[in-house]
Structure formats: structure tokens, C-alpha cells
N, C-alpha and C. Protein backbone atom coordinates (compact mmCIF):
# COMPACT_ATOMS: atom_id res chain seq x y z
N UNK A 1 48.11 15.53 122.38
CA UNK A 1 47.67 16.63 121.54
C UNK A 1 47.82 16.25 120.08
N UNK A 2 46.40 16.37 119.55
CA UNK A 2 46.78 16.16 117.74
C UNK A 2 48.01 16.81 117.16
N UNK A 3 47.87 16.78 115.95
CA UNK A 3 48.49 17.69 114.92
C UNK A 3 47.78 18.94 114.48
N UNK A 4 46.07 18.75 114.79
CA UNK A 4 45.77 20.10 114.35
C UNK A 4 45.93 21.29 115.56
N UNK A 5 45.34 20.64 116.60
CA UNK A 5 45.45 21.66 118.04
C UNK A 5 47.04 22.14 117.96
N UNK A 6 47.92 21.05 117.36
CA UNK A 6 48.98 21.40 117.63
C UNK A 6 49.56 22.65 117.00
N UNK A 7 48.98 22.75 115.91
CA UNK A 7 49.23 23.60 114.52
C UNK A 7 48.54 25.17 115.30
N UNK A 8 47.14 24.72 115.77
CA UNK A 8 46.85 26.40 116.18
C UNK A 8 47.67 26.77 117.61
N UNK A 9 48.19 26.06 118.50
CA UNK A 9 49.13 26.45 119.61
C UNK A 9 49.95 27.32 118.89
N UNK A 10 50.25 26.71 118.15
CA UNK A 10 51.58 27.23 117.46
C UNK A 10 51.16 28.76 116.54
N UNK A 11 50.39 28.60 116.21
CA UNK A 11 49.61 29.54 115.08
C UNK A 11 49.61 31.00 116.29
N UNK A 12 48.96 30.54 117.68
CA UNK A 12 48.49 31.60 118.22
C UNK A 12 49.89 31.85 119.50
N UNK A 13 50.81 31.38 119.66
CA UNK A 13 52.31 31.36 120.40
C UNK A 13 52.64 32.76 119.04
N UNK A 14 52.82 32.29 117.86
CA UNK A 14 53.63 33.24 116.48
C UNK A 14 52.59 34.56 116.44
N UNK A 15 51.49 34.39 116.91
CA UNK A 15 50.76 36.16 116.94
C UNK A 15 50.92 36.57 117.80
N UNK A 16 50.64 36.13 118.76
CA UNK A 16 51.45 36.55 120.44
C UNK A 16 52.79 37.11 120.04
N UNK A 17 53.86 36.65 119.56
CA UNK A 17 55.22 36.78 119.38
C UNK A 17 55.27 38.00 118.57
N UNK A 18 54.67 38.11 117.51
CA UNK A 18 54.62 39.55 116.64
C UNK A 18 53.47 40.06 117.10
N UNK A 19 52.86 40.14 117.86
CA UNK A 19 52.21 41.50 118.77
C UNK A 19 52.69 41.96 119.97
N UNK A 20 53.36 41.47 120.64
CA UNK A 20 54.70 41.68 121.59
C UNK A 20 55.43 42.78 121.31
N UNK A 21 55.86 42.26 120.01
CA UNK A 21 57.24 42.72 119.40
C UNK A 21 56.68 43.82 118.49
N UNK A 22 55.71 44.28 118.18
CA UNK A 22 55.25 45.12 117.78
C UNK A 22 54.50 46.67 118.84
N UNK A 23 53.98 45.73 119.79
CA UNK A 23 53.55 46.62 121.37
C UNK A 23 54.91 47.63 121.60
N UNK A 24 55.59 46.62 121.87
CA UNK A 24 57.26 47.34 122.22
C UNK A 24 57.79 48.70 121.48
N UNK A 25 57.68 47.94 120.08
CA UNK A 25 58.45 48.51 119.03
C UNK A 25 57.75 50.51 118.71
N UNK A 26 55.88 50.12 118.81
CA UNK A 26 55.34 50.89 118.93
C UNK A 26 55.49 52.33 120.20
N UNK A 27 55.90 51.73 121.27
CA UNK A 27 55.94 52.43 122.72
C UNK A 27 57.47 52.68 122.50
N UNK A 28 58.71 52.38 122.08
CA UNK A 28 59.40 52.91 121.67
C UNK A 28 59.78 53.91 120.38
N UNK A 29 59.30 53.75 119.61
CA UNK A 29 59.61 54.71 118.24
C UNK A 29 58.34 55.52 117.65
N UNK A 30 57.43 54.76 117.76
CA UNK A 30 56.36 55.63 117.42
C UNK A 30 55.55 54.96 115.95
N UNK A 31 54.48 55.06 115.60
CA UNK A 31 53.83 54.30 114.80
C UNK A 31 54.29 54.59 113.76
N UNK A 32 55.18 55.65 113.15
CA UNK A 32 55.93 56.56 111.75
C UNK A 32 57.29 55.86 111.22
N UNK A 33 57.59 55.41 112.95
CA UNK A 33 59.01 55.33 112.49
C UNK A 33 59.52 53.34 113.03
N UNK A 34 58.46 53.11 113.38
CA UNK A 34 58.36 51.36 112.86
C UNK A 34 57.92 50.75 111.67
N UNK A 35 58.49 50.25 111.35
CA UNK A 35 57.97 49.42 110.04
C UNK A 35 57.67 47.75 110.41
N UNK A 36 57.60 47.44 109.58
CA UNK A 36 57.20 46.04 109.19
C UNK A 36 58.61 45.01 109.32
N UNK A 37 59.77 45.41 108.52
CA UNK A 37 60.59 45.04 108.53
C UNK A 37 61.35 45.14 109.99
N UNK A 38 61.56 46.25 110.91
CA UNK A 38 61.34 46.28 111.78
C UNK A 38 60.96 44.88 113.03
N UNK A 39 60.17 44.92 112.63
CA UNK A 39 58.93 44.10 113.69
C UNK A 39 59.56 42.99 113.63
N UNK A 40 60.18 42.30 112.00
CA UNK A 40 60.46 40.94 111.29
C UNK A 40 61.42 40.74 112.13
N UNK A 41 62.39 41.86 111.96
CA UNK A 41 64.05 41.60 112.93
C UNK A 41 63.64 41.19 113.96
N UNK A 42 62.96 42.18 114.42
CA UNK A 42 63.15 41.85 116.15
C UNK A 42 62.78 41.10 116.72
N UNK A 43 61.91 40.53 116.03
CA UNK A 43 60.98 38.82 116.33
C UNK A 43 61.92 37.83 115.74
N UNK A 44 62.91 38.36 115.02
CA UNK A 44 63.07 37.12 114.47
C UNK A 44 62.81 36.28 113.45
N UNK A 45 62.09 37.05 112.63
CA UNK A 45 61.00 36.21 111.55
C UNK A 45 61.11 37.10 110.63
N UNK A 46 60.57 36.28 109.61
CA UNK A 46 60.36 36.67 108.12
C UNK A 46 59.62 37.65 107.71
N UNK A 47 59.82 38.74 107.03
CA UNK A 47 58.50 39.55 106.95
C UNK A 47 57.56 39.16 105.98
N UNK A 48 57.41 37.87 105.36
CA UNK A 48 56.15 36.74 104.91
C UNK A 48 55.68 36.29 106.42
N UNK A 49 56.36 36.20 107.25
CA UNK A 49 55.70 35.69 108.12
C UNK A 49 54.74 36.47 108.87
N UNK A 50 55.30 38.09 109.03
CA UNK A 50 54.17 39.11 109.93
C UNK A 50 53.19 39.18 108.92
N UNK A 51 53.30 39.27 107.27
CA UNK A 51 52.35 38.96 106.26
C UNK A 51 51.49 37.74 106.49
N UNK A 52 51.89 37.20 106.69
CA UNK A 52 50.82 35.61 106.70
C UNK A 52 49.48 35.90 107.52
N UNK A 53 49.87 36.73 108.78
CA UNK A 53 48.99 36.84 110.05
C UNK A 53 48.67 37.93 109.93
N UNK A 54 49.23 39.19 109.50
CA UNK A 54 48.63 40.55 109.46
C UNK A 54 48.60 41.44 108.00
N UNK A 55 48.23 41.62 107.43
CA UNK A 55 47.77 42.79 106.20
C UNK A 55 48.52 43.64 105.89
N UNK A 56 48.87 44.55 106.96
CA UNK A 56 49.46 45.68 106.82
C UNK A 56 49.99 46.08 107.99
N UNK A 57 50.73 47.11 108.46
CA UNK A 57 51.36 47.54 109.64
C UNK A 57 50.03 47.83 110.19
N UNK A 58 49.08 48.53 109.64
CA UNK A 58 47.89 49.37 110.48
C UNK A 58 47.05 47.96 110.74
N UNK A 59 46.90 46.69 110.17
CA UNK A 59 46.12 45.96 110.52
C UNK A 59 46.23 45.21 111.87
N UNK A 60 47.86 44.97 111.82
CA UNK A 60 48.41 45.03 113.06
C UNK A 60 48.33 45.71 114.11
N UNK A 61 48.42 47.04 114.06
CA UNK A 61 48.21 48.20 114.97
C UNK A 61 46.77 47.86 115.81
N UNK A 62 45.68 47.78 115.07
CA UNK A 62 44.91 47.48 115.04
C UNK A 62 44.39 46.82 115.96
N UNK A 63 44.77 45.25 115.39
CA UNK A 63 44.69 44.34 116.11
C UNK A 63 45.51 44.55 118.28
N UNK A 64 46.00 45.23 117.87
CA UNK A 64 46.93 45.69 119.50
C UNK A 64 45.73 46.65 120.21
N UNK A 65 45.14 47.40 119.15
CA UNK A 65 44.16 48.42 120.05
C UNK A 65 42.80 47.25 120.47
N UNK A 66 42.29 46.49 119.78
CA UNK A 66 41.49 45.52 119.77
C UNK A 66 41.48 44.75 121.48
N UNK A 67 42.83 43.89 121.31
CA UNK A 67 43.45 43.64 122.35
C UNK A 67 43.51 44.58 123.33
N UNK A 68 44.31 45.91 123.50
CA UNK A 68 43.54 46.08 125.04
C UNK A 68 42.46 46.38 125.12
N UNK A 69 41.91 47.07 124.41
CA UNK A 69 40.48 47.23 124.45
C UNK A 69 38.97 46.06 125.39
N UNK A 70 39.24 44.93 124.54
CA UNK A 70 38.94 43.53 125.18
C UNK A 70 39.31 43.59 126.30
N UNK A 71 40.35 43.97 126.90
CA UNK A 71 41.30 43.83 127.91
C UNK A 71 40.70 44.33 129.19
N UNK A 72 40.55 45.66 128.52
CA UNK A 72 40.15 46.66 129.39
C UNK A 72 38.55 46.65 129.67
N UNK A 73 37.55 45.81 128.57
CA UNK A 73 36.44 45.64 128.84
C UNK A 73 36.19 44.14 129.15
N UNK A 74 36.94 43.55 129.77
CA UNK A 74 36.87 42.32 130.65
C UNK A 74 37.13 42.59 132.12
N UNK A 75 37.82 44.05 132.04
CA UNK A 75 38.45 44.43 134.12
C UNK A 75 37.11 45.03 134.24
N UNK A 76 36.52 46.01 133.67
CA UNK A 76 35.51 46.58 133.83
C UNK A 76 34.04 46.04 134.32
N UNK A 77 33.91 44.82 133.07
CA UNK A 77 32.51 43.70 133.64
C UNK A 77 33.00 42.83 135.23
N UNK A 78 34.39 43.09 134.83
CA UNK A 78 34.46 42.10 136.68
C UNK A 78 34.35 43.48 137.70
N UNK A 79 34.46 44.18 137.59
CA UNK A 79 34.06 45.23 139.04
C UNK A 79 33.03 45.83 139.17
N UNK A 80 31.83 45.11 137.93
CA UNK A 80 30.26 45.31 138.59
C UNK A 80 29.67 43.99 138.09
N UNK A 81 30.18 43.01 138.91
CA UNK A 81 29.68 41.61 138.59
C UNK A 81 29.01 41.61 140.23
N UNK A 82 29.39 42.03 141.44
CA UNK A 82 28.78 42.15 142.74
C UNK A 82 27.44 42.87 142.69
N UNK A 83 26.38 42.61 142.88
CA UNK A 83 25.00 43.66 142.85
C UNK A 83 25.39 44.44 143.95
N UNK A 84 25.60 45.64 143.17
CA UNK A 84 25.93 46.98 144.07
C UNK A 84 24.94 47.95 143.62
N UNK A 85 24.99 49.48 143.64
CA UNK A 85 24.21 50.02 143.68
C UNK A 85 24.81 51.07 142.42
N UNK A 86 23.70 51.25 141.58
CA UNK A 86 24.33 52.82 140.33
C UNK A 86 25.89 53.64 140.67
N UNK A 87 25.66 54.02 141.69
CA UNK A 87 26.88 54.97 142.26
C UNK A 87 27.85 54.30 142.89
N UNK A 88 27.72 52.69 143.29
CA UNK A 88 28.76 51.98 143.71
C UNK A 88 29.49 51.61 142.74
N UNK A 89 28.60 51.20 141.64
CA UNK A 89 29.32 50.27 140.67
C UNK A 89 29.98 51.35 139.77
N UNK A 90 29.33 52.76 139.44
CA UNK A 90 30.71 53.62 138.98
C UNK A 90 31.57 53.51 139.48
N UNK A 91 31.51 54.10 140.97
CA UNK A 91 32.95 53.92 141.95
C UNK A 91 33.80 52.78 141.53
N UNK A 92 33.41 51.69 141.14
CA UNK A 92 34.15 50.41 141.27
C UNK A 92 34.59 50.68 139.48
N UNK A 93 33.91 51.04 138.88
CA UNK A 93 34.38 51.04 136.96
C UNK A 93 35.53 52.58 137.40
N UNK A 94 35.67 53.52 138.06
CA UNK A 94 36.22 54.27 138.64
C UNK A 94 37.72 53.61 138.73
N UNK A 95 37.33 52.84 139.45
CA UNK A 95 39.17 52.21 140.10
C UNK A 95 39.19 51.17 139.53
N UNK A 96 38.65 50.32 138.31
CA UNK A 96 38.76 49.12 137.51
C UNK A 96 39.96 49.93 136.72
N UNK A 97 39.20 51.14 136.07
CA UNK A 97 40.34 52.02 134.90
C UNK A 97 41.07 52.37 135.86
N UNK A 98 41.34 53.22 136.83
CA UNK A 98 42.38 53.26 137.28
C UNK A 98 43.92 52.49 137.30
N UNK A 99 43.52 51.24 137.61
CA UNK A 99 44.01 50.22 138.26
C UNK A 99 44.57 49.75 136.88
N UNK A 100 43.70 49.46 135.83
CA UNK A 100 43.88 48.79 134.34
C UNK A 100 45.02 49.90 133.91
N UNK A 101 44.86 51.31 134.01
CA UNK A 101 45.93 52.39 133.33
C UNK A 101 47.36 51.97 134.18
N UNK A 102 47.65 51.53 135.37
CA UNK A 102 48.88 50.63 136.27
C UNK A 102 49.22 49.59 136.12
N UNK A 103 48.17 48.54 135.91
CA UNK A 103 48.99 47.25 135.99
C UNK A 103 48.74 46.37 134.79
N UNK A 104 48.27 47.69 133.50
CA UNK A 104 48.07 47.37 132.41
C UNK A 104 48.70 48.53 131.31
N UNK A 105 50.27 48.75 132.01
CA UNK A 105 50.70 49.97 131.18
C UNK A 105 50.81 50.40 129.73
N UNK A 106 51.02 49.26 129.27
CA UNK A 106 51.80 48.98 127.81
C UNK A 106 49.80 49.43 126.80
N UNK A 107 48.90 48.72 127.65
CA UNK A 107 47.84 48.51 126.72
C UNK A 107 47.54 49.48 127.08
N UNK A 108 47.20 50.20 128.01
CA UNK A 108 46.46 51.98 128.22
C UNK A 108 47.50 52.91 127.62
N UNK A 109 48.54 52.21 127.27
CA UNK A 109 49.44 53.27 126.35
C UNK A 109 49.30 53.73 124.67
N UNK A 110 48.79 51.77 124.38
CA UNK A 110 48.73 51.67 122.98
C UNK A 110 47.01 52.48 122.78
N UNK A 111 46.19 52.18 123.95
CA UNK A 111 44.70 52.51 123.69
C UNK A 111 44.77 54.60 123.33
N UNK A 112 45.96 54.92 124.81
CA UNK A 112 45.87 56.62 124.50
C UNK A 112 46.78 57.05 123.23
N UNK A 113 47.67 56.04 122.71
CA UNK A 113 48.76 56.38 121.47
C UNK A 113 47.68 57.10 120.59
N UNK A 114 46.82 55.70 120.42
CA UNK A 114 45.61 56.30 118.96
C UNK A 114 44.99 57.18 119.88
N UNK A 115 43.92 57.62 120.18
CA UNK A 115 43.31 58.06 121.07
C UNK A 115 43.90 59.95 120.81
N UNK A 116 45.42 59.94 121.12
CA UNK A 116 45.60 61.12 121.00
C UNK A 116 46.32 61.46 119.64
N UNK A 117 46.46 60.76 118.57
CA UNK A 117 46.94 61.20 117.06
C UNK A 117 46.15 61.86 116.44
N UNK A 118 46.46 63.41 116.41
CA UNK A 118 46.15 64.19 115.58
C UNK A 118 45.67 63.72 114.51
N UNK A 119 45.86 62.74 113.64
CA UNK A 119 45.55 62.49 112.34
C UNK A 119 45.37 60.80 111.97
N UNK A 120 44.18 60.21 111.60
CA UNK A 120 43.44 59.01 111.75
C UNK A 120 44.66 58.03 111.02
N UNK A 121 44.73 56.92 111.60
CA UNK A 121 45.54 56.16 111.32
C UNK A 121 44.94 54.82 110.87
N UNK A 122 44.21 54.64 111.22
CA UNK A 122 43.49 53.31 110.50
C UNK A 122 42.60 53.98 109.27
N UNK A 123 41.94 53.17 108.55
CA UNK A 123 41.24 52.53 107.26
C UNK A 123 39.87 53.13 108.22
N UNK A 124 39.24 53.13 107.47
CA UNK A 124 37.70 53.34 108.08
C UNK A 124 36.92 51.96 108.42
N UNK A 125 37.21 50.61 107.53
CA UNK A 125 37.27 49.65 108.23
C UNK A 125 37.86 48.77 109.12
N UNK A 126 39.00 49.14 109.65
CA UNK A 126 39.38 49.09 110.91
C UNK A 126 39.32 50.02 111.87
N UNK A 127 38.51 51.04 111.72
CA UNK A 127 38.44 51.94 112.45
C UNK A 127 37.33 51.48 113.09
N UNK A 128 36.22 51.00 111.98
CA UNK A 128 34.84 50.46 113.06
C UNK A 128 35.09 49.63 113.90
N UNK A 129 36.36 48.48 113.42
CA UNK A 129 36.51 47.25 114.51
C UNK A 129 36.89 47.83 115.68
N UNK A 130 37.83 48.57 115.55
CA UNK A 130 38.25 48.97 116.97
C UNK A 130 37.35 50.16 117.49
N UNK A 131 36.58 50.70 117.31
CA UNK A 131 35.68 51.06 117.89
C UNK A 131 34.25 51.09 118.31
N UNK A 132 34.22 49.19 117.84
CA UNK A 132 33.28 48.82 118.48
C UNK A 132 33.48 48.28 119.60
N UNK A 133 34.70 47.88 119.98
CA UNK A 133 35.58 47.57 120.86
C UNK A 133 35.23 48.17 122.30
N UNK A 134 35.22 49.57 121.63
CA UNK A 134 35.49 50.93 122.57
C UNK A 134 34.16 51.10 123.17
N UNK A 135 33.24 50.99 122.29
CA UNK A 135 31.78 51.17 122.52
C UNK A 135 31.42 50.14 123.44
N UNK A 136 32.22 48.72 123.80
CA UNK A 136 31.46 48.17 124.99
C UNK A 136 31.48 48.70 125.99
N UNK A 137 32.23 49.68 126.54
CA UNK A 137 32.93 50.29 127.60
C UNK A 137 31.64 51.23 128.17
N UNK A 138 31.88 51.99 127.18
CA UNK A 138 30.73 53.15 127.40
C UNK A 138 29.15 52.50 127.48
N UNK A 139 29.03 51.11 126.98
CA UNK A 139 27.49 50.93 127.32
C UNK A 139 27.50 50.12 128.43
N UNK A 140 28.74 49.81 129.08
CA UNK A 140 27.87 49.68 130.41
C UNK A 140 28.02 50.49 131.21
N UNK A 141 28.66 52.01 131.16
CA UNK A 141 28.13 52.76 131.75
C UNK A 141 26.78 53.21 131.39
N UNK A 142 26.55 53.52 130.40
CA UNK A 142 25.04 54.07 129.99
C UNK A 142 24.27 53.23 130.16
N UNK A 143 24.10 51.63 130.65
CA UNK A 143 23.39 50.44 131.58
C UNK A 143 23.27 51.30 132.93
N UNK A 144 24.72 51.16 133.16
CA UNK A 144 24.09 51.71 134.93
C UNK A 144 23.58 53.02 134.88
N UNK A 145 23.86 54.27 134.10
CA UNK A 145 23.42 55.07 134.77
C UNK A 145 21.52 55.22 134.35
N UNK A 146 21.21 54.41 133.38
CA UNK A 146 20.13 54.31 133.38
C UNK A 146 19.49 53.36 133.94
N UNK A 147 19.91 52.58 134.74
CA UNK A 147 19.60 51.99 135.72
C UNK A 147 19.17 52.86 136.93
N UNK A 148 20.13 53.98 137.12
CA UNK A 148 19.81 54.91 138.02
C UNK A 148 19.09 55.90 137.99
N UNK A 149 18.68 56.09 136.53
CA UNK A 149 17.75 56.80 136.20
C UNK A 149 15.89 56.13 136.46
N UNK A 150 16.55 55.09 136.46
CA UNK A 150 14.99 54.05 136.22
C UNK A 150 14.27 54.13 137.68
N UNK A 151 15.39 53.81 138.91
CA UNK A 151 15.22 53.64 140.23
C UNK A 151 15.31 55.34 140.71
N UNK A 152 15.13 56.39 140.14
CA UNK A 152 14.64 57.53 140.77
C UNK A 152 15.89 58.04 141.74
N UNK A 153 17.45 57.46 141.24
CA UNK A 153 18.32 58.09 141.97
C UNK A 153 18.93 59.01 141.27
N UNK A 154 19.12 59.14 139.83
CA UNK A 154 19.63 60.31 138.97
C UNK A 154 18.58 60.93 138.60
N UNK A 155 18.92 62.26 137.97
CA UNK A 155 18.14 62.85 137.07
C UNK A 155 17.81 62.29 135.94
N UNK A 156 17.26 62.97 135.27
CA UNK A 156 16.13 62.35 133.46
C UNK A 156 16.95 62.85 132.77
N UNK A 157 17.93 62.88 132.72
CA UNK A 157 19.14 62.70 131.35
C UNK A 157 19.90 61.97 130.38
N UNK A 158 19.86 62.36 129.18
CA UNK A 158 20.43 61.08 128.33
C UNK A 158 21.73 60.35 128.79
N UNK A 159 21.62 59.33 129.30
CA UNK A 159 22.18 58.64 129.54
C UNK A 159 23.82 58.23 128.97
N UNK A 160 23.31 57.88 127.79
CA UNK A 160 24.96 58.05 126.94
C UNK A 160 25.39 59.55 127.20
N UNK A 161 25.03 60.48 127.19
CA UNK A 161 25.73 61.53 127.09
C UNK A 161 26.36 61.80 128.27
N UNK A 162 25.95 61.51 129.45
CA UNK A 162 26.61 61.46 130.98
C UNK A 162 27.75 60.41 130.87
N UNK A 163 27.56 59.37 130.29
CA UNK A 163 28.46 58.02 130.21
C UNK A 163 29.64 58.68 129.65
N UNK A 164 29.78 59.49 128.59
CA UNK A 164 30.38 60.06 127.32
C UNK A 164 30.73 61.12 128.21
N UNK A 165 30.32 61.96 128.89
CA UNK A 165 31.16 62.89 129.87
C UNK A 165 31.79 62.28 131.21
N UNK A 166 31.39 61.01 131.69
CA UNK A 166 31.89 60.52 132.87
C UNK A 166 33.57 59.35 132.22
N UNK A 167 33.54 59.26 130.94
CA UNK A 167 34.76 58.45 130.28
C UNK A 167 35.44 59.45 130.11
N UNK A 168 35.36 60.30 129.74
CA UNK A 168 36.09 61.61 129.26
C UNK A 168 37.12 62.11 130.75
N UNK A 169 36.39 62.29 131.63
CA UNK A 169 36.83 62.72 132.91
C UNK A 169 37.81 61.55 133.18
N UNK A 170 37.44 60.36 133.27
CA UNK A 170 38.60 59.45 133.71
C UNK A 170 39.18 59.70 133.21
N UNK A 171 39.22 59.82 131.89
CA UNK A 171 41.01 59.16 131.00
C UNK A 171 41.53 60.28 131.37
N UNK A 172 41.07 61.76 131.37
CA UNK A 172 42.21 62.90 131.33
C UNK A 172 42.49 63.23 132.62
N UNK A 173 41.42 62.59 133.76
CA UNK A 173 42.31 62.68 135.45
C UNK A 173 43.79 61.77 135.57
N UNK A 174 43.66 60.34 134.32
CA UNK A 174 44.56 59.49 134.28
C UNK A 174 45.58 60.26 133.68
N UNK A 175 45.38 60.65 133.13
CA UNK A 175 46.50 61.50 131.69
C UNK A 175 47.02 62.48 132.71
N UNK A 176 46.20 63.14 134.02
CA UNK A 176 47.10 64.45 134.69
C UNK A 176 48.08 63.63 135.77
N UNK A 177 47.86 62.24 135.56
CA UNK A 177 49.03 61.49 136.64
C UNK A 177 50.53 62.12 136.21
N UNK A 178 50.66 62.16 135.31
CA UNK A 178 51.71 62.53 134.54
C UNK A 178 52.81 63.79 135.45
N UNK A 179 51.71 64.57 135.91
CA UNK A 179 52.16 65.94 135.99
C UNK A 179 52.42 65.75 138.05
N UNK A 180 52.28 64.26 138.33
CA UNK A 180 52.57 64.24 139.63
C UNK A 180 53.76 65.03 140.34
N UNK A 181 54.93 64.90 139.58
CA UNK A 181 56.10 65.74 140.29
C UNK A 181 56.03 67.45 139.82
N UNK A 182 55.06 67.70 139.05
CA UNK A 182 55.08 69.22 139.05
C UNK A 182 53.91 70.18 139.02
N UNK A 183 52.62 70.23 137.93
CA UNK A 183 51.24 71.07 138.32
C UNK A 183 50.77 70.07 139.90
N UNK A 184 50.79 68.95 140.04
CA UNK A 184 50.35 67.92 140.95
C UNK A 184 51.32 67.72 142.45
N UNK A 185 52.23 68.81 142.26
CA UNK A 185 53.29 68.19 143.10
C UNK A 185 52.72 68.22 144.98
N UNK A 186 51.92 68.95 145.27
CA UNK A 186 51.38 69.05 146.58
C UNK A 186 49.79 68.59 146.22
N UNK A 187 49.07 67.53 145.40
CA UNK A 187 48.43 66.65 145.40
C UNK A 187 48.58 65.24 145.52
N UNK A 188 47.43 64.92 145.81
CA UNK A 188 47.29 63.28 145.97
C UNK A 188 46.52 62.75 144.47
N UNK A 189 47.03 62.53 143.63
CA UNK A 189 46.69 61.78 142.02
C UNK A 189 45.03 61.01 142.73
N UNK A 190 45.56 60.13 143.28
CA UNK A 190 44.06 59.31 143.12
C UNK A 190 42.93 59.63 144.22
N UNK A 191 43.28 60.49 145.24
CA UNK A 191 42.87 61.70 146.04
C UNK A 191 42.06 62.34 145.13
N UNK A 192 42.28 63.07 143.82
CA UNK A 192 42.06 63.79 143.28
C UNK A 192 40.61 63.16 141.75
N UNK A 193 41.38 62.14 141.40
CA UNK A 193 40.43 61.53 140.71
C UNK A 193 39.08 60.74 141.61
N UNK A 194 39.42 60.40 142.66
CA UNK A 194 38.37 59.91 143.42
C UNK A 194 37.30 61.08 143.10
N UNK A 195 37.88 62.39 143.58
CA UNK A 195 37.13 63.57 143.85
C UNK A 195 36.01 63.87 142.80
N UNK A 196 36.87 63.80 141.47
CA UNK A 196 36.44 64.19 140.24
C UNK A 196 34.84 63.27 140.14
N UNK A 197 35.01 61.60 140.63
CA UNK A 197 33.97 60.38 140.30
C UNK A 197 32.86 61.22 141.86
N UNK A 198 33.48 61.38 142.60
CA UNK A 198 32.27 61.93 143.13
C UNK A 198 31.33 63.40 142.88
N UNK A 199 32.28 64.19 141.94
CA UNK A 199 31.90 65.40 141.96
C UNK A 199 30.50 65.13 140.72
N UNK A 200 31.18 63.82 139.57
CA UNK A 200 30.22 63.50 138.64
C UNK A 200 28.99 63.53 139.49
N UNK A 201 28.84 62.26 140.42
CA UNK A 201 28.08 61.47 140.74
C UNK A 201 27.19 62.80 141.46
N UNK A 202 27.35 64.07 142.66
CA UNK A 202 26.80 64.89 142.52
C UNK A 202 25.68 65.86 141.42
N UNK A 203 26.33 65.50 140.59
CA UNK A 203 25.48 66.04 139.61
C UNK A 203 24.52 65.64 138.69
N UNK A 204 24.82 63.97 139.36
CA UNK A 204 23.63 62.92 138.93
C UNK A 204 22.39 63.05 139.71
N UNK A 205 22.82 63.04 141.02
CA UNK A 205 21.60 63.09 141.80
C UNK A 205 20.38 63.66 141.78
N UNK A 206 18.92 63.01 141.37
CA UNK A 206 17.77 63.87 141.65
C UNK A 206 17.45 64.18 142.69
């Protein structure tokens, strides 16, 4: 290995290391009450050094929503990479998020942190980055369901706007997991969200 490959191993090991340590820091205290200095301790490092690689606390932040985001729109393209059918391949983007909100806790945490803050936390130019992010998500639903619109299995409806009500429904069937030991306590959680992806898909049908 050169010296330069060697230099970006290293470059991208030290952002890894303060986005870690920042993921954490975030899911423990809260985006108000971490700082920068913060982050430096607990990594270990200099706070020139979280400077070198990141801007600001929010650029950082940022960069974490970015990351799962990517994350979450890499599980998604693999569970309609099989030629299935409009209503299969929801089913399957159905239990991709599912599955991504479980065995991807930390990042469906940092994605609903922002997601549910009352009050905008990024720059308006990091706000576009990370929500262009967001926007891959939703267009390949609005691919398939106009796919299904094309082949005469849905109705003639705008497409994004079904996509935009069928994302909506996931995240907050995910969000009522929460309430498993008490509004949920004589339900089945994914019993229940299954229900919800078919009740959509009913109302697709022409």
C-alpha cells in the first residue's frame, strides 16, 4: 500500500471514528446538549481535529442523517432487485423498512431524531443535501406505483402523492412499535403493519 491510499485509509478510519462517537453521543443527550468539545473527548481527539473533517456540529449531524439515509436507500433497491410484481415489490420495500428500523437501530433513530424536531436544525443548505437523500426513497416508490398504474393494476392517481401517503404510514406503524407493552399490548406489531401495507394496496386497486 502507497503512502497516499495510505493517508485516505486513515483519513476515512478518523471520520468513521468521529461519526461513531457522535451517533452515540447524539442518541444519548440529545442534539442541544452535545457539543463539539464533547465529541473531541470522547473520541479522543482534538477539537481541530472534528474541525478539519466537519464545519460545524450541524455539518456533522448532517453528514450522520446522509449516512443512514444512503443506508436505508441501499436495503430498499436490494428488495426490488427480483422482477416481482407492483404490489410484491411494495410488500418487499414494506419489510426492507421494517427490518432496516431493527437491525439498523442507531440510523432509523438518527433519521426519526430530525424527522421529529419541532424546530429545523440544519442550514437550508444542508437541509437540501439531506433531503435529497430522502427523496431517493420515495422515487422508487413513485417508479413502482406508476408502474402499476401503467400495467392497468392501480388506479389513475398521482403517483408521488400515494408514495408520500404509503411512507408516511410506514414510519408511524414503526413509531407505534413503541407502544407494544401498552395501547399494543394484545396486538401483533408486524401483524398489524403488514395489515396497514395491505389495506394501502386495497385502495390502489382499479
Amino acid at each position: 500500500m502507497g503512502a497516499k491510499e495510505r493517508r485516505e485509509r486513515e483519513r476515512e478510519q478518523r471520520k468513521a471514528q468521529i461519526l461513531d462517537t457522535a451517533r452515540a453521543l447524539l442518541l444519548e443527550k440529545g442534539l442541544n446538549a452535545t457539543s463539539i468539545n464533547q465529541i473531541a473527548k470522547r473520541a479522543e481527539l482534538s477539537v481541530g481535529a472534528i474541525y478539519f473533517y466537519y464545519k460545524s456540529k450541524e455539518d456533522l449531524y448532517a453528514a450522520l442523517q446522509v449516512e443512514g439515509l444512503e443506508l436505508l436507500n441501499q436495503t430498499i433497491r436490494q428488495s426490488v432487485q427480483a422482477p416481482s410484481s407492483p404490489e410484491e415489490n411494495i410488500r418487499n420495500i414494506a419489510m426492507a423498512y421494517l427490518k432496516f428500523s431493527e437491525e439498523h437501530k442507531n440510523y432509523f433513530d438518527i433519521i426519526n431524531y430530525f424527522l421529529a424536531s419541532p424546530e429545523p436544525i440544519f442550514s437550508p443548505e444542508l437541509k437540501i443535501q439531506v433531503d435529497e437523500r430522502g427523496k431517493n426513497n420515495l422515487t422508487i416508490l413513485t417508479d413502482i406505483i406508476s408502474k402499476g398504474i401503467h400495467n392497468g393494476l392501480f388506479k389513475a392517481v398521482d403517483p408521488r402523492r400515494q408514495a408520500i401517503i404509503l411512507w408516511s404510514t410506514l414510519h408511524g406503524m414503526i413509531q407505534f412499535k413503541k407502544l407494544e407493552k401498552t395501547i399494543l399490548a394484545k396486538e401483533n406489531h408486524q401483524s398489524l403493519y403488514l395489515e396497514a401495507v395491505e389495506r394501502f394496496l386495497d385502495g390502489q386497486r382499479s
